[in-house]
Protein backbone atom coordinates (compact mmCIF):
# COMPACT_ATOMS: atom_id res chain seq x y z
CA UNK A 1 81.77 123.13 142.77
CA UNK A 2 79.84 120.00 143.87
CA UNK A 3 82.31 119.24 146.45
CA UNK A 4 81.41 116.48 149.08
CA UNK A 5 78.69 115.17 146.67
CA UNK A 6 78.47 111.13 146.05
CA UNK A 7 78.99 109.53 142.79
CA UNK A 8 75.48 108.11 142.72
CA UNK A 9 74.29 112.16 143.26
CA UNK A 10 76.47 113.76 141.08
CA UNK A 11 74.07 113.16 138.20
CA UNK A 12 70.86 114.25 139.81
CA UNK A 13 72.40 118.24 139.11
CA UNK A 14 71.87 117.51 135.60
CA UNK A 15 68.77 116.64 135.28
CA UNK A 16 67.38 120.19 134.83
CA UNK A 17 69.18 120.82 131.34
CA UNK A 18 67.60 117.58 129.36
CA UNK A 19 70.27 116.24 127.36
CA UNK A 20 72.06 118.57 126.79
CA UNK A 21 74.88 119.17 129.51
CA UNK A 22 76.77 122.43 129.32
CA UNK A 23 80.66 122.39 129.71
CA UNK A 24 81.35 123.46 132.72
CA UNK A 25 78.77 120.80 134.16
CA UNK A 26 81.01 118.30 133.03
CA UNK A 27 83.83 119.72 135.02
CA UNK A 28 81.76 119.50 137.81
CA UNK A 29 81.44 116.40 137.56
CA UNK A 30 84.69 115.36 137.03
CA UNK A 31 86.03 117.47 140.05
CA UNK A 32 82.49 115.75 141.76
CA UNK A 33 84.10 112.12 141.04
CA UNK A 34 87.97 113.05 142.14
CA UNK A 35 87.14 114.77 145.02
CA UNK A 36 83.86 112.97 146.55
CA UNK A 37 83.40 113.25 150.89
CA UNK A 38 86.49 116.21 150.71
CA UNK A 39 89.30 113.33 150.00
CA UNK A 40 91.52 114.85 147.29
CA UNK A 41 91.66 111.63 144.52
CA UNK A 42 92.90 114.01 141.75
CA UNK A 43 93.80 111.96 138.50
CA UNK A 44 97.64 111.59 137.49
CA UNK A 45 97.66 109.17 135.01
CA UNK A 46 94.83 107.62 132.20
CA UNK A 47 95.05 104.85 130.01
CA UNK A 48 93.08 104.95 126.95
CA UNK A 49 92.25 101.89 124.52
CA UNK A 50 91.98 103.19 121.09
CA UNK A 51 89.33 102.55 118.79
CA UNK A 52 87.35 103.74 115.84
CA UNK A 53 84.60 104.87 117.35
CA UNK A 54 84.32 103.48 120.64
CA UNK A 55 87.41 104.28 123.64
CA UNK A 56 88.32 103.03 126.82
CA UNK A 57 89.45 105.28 129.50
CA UNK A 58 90.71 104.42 132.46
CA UNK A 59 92.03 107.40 135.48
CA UNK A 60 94.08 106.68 138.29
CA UNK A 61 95.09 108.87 141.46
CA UNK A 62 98.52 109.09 142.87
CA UNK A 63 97.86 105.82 145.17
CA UNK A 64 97.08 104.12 141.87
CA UNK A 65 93.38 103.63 142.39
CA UNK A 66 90.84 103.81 139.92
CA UNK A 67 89.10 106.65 140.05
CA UNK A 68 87.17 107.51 136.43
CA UNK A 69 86.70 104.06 134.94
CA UNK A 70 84.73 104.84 131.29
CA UNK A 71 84.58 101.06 129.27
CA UNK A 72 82.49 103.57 126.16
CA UNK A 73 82.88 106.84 125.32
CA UNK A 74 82.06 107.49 121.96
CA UNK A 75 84.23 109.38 119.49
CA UNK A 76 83.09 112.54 119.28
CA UNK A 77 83.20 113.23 123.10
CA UNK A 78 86.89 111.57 123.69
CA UNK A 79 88.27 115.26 123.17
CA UNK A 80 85.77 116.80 125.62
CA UNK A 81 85.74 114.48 128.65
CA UNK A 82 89.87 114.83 128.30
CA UNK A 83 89.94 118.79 127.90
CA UNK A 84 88.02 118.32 131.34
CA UNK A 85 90.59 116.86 133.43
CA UNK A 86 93.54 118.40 135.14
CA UNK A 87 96.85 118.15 132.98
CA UNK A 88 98.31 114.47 133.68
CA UNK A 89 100.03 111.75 132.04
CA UNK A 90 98.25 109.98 129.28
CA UNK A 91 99.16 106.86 127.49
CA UNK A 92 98.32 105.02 124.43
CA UNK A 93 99.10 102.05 122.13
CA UNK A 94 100.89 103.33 119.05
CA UNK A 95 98.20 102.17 116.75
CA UNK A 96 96.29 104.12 114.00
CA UNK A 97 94.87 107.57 114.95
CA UNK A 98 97.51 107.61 118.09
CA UNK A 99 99.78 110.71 116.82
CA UNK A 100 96.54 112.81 116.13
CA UNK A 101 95.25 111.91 119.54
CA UNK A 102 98.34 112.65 120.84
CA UNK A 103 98.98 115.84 118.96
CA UNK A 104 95.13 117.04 120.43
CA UNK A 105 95.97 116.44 124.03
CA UNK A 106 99.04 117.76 124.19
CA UNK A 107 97.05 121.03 123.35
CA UNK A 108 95.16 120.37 125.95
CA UNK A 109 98.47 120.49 128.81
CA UNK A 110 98.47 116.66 128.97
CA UNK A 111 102.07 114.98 128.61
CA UNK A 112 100.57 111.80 126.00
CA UNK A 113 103.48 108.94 125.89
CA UNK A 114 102.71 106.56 122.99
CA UNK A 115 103.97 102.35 124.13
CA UNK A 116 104.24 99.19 121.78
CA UNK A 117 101.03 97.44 121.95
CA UNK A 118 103.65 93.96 123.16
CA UNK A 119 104.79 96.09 126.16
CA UNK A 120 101.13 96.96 126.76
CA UNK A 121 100.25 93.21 126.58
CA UNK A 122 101.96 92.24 130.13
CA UNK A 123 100.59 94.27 132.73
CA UNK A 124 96.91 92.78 131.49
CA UNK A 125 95.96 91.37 134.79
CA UNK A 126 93.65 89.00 133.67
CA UNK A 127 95.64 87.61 130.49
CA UNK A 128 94.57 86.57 127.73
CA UNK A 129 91.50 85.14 128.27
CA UNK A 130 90.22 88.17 129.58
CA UNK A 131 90.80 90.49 127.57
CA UNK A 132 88.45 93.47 126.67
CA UNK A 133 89.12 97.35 126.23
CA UNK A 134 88.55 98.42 129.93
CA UNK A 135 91.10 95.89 130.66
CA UNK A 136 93.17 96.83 128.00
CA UNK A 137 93.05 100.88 129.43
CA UNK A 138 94.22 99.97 132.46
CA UNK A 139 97.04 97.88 131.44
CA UNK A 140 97.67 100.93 129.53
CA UNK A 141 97.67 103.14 132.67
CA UNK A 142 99.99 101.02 134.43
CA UNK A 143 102.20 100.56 132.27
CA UNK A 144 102.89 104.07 131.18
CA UNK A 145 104.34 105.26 134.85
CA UNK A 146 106.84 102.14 134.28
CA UNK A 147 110.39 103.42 134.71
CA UNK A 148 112.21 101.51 132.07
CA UNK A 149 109.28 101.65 129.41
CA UNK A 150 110.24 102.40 125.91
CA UNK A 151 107.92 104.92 123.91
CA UNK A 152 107.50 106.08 120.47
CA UNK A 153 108.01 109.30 119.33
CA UNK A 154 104.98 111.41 118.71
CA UNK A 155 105.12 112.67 114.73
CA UNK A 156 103.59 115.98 113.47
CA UNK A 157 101.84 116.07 110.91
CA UNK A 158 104.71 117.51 108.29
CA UNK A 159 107.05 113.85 109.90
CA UNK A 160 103.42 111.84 109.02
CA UNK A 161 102.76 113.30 105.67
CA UNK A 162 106.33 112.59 104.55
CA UNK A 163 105.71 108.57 105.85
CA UNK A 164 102.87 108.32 103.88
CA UNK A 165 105.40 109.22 101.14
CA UNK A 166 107.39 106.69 102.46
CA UNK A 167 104.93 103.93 102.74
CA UNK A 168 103.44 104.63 99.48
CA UNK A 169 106.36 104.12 97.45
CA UNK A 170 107.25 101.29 99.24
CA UNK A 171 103.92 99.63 98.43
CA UNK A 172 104.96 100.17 94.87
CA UNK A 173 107.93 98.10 94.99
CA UNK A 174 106.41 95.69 96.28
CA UNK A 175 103.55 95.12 93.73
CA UNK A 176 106.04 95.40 91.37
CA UNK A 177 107.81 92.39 93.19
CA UNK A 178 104.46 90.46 93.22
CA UNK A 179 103.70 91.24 89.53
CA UNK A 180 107.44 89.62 88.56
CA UNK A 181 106.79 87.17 90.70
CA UNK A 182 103.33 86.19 88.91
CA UNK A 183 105.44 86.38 85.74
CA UNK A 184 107.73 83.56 86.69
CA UNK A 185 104.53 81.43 88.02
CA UNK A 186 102.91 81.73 84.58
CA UNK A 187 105.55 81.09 82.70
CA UNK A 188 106.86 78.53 84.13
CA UNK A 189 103.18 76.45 83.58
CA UNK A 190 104.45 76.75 80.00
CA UNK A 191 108.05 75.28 80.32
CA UNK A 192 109.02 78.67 80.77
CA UNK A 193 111.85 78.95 83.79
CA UNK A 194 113.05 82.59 84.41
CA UNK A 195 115.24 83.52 86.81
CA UNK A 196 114.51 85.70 89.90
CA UNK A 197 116.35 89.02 88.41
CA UNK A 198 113.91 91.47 87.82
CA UNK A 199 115.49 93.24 84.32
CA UNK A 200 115.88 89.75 83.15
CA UNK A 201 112.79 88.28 83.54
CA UNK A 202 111.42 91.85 81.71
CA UNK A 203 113.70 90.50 78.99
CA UNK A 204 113.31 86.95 78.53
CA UNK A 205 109.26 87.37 78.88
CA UNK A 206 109.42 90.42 76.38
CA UNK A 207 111.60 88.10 74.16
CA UNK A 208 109.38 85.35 73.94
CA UNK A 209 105.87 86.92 74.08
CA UNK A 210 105.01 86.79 70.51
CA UNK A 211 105.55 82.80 70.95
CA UNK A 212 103.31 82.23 73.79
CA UNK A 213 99.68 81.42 72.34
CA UNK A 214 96.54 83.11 73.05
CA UNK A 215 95.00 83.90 76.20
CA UNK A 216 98.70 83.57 77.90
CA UNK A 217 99.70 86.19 75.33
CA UNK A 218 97.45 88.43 76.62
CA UNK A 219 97.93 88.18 80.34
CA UNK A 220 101.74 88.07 79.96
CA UNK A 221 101.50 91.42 77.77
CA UNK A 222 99.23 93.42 80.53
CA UNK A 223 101.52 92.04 83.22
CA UNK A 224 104.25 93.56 81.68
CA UNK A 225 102.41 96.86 81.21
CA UNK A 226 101.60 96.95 85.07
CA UNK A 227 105.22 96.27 85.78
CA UNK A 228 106.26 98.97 83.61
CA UNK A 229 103.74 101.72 85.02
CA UNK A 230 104.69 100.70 88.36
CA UNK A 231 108.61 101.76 87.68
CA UNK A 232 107.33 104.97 86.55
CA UNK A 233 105.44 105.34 90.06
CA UNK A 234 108.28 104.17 91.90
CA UNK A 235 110.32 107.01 89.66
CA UNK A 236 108.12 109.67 90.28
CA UNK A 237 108.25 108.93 94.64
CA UNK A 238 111.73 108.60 94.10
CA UNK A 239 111.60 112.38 92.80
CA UNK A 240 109.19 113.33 95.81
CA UNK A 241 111.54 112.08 98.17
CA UNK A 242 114.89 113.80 96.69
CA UNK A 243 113.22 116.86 96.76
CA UNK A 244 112.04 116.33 100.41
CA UNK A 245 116.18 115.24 101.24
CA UNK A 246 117.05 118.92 99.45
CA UNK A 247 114.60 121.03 101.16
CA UNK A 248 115.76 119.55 104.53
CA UNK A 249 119.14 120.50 105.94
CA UNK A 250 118.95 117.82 108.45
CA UNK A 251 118.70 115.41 105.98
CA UNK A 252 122.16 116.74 104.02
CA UNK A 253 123.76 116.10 107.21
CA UNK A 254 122.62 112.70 107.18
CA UNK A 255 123.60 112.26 104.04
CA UNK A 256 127.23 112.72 104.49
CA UNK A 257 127.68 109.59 106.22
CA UNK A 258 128.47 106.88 104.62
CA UNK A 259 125.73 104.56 103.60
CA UNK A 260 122.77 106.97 104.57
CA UNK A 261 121.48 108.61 101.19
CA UNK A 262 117.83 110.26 100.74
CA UNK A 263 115.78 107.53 101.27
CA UNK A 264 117.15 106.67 104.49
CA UNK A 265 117.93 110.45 105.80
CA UNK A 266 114.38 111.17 104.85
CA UNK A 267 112.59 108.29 106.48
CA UNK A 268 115.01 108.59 109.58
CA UNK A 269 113.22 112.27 110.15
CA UNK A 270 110.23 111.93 109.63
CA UNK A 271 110.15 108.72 112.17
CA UNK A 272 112.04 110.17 114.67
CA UNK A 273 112.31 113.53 114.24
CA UNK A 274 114.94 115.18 116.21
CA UNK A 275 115.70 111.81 118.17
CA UNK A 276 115.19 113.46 121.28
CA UNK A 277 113.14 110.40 122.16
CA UNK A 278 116.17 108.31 122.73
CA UNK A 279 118.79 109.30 125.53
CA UNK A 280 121.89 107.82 123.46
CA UNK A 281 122.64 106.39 120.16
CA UNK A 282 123.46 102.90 121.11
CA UNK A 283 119.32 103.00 122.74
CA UNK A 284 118.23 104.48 118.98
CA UNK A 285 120.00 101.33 117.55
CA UNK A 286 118.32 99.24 120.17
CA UNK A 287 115.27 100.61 119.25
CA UNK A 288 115.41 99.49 115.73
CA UNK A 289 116.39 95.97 116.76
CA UNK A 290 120.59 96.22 115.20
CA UNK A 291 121.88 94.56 118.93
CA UNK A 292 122.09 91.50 119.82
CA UNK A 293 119.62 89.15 122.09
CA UNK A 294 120.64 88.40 125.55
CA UNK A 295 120.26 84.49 126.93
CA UNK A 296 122.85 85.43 130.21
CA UNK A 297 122.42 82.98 132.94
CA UNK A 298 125.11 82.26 135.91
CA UNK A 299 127.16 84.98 135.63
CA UNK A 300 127.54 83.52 131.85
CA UNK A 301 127.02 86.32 128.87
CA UNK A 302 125.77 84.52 126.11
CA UNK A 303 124.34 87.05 122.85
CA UNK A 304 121.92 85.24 119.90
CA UNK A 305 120.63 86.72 116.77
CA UNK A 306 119.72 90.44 116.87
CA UNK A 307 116.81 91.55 117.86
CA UNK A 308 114.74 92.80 114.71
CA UNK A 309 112.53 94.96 116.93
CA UNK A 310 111.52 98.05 115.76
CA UNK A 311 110.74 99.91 112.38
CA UNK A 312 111.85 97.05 109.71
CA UNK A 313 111.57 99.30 107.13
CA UNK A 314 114.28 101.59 108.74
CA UNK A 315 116.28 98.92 109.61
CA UNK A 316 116.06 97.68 105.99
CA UNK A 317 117.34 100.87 104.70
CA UNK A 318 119.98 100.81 107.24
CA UNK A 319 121.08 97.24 106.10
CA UNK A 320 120.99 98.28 102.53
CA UNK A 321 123.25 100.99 102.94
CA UNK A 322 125.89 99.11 105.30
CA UNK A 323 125.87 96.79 102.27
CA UNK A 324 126.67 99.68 100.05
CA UNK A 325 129.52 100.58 102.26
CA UNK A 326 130.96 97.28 102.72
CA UNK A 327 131.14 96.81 99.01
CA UNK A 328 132.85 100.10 98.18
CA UNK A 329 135.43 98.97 101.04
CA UNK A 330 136.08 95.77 99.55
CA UNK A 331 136.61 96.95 95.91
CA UNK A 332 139.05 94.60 94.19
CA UNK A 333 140.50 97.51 91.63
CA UNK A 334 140.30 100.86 93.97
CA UNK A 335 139.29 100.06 97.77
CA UNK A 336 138.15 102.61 99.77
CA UNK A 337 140.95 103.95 102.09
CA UNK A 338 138.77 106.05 104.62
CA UNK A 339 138.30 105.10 108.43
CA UNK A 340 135.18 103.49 108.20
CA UNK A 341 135.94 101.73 105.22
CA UNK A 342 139.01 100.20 106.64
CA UNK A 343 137.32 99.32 109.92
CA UNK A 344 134.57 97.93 107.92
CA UNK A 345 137.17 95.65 105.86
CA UNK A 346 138.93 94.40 108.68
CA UNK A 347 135.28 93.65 110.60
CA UNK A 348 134.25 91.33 107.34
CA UNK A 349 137.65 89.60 107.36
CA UNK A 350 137.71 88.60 111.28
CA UNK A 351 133.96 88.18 112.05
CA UNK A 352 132.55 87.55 108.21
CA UNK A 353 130.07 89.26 105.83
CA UNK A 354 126.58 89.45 107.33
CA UNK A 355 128.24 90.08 110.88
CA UNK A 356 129.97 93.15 108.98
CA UNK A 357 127.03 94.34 107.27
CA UNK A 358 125.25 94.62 110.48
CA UNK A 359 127.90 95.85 112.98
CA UNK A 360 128.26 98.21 110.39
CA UNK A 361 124.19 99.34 110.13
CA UNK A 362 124.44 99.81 114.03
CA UNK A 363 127.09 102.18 113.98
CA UNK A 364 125.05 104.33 110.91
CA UNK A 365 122.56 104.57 112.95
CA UNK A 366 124.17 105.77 116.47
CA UNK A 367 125.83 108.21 114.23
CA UNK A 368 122.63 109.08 112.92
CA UNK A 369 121.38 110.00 116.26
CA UNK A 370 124.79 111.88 116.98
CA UNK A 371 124.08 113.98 114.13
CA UNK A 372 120.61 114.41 115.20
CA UNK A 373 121.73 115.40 118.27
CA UNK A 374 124.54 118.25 117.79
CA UNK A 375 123.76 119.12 114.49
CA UNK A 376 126.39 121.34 112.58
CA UNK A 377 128.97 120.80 115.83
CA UNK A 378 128.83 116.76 114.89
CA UNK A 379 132.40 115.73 113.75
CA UNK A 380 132.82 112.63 112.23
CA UNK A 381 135.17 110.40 114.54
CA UNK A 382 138.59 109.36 112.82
């Protein structure tokens, strides 16, 4: 141990080995930096600025002094100058790479809590003008240990792989959106007004290609091709993710609720896993942005708009299915008669559509975490 030796000495021990510096040398001088003149400054928390090749890492003790400030460490020794400290509390931005840096120090013993880069932003001390990655770590550092922070769930690898699924197909649609979309543009430079309907600008723009003259021919016919390969990509990820929903028994519990089908059940999983993350379902909800914005003053309770924080695509697929529902409910020739259907009718007629639809989306997803949660003991409530 190099106990009771000075930063500016620490070094000086490895001078013998070149530049090469064996393993446990590094310890040594880790334990040389946290516990330098016999006062004990072991490391609780680190902040780390994520990068592609170049990190920021920033230590504090339990006083909340710095005490391993690194503005550069390059990639490849990230993993080694981490596996060298004593198991702590690590946090990160949830940005790209952070689940398989999280996934490798929790290996390690570390406990690695993942933050929204915006609730990183305000514990930058020097703002905005200031900013750089070793200011960036420590904000990260500090606010980590912060009480009423809200993190994101760390995904395995399986949860990842099935988002890329996920993201894919969604990526699809909307290329397939764009390519419509630059349809209607053309046409329309041609007197040609479609409609925004998807099957029927396919049909009108089918219907009068042999009409349009050359080059616009041409373009119209291969933009119709693209659209048409694109539904059979959309098809096929539509078949990946059905037989993800059948091969997953937590997803056919999601799916007996009412406006959660495979898309939705799937994506719900493999975001949040088990939901453990979230200590009720009205937080998951939260989370996703489904409650409404506070502007209280004076005693006063005054709610906006919701929130929209959060995964939009999940709270898109939550929407779409508390549309589903509300439809079903309000069906002129056989209206659903079930609980949730008639609380969902009444909800539209006192408060109005779009209020429904999202009151509605809110409660799928606190039942979503309820089913999480208990599993095969969830009852649905009457």
């Amino acid at each position: 141990r190099m106990k009771g030796t000075s930063p500016s000495q620490a070094p000086r021990a490895f001078a013998q080995y070149g530049n090469t510096v064996p393993r446990w040398e590094v310890r040594s001088l880790i334990n040389a930096l946290v516990l330098w003149k016999g006062k004990s400054m072991t490391i609780v928390t680190v902040g780390i600025d994520l990068a592609k090749n170049v990190f920021a890492v920033h230590g504090v003790d339990v006083a909340g002094k710095s005490v391993l400030v690194r503005p550069c460490v390059a990639r490849d020794k990230l993993l080694e100058l981490i596996a060298a400290l004593p198991p702590c509390l690590i946090g990160m931005e949830a940005c790209s790479g952070a689940h398989h840096w999280a996934r490798a120090f929790c290996k390690l013993g570390h406990t690695v809590r993942l933050m929204a880069p915006k609730f990183v932003a305000p514990y930058r001390l020097s703002g905005k003008r200031g900013k750089n990655d070793a200011a960036d770590a420590a904000a990260i550092a500090e606010a980590v240990t912060r009480p009423q922070m809200r993190f994101v769930p760390i995904k395995t690898i399986e949860q990842q792989g099935q988002l890329m699924v996920h993201r894919a197909r969604q990526g699809f649609v909307e290329q397939r959106t764009a390519t419509f979309n630059r349809i209607r543009g053309l046409l329309s430079e041609l007197g040609i007004v479609l409609p925004l309907k998807a099957a029927t600008v396919r049909r009108e723009a089918l219907a009068c290609l042999e009409d349009l003259p050359g080059w616009a021919n041409t373009v119209i016919g291969d933009l119709l091709s693209e659209a048409t390969r694109l539904d059979e990509r959309i098809t096929e990820y539509d078949r990946h993710i059905a037989f993800m929903a059948r091969h997953s028994s937590a997803a056919q519990q999601l799916m007996q609720l009412a406006g959660i089908g495979e898309t939705t059940a799937t994506a719900i999983l493999s975001t949040v896993g088990n939901g453990h993350d979230f200590t009720c379902g009205r937080s998951f909800s939260a989370w996703l942005g489904l409650v409404p914005g506070q502007y209280s003053s004076g005693g006063k309770q005054r709610l906006g708009r919701i929130t929209k924080a959060g995964d939009a695509y999940l709270r898109s697929l939550l929407v779409m299915g508390a549309r589903a529902v509300l439809a079903a409910a309000m069906n002129a020739k056989i209206p659903k008669q079930d609980p949730v259907s008639r609380w969902a009718r009444s909800l539209a007629e006192r408060r109005g559509y779009w209020r429904a639809v999202v009151a509605i989306a809110a409660k799928n997803a606190r039942l979503c975490w309820a089913v999480l949660q208990r599993g095969e003991s969830f009852k649905m409530p009457v």
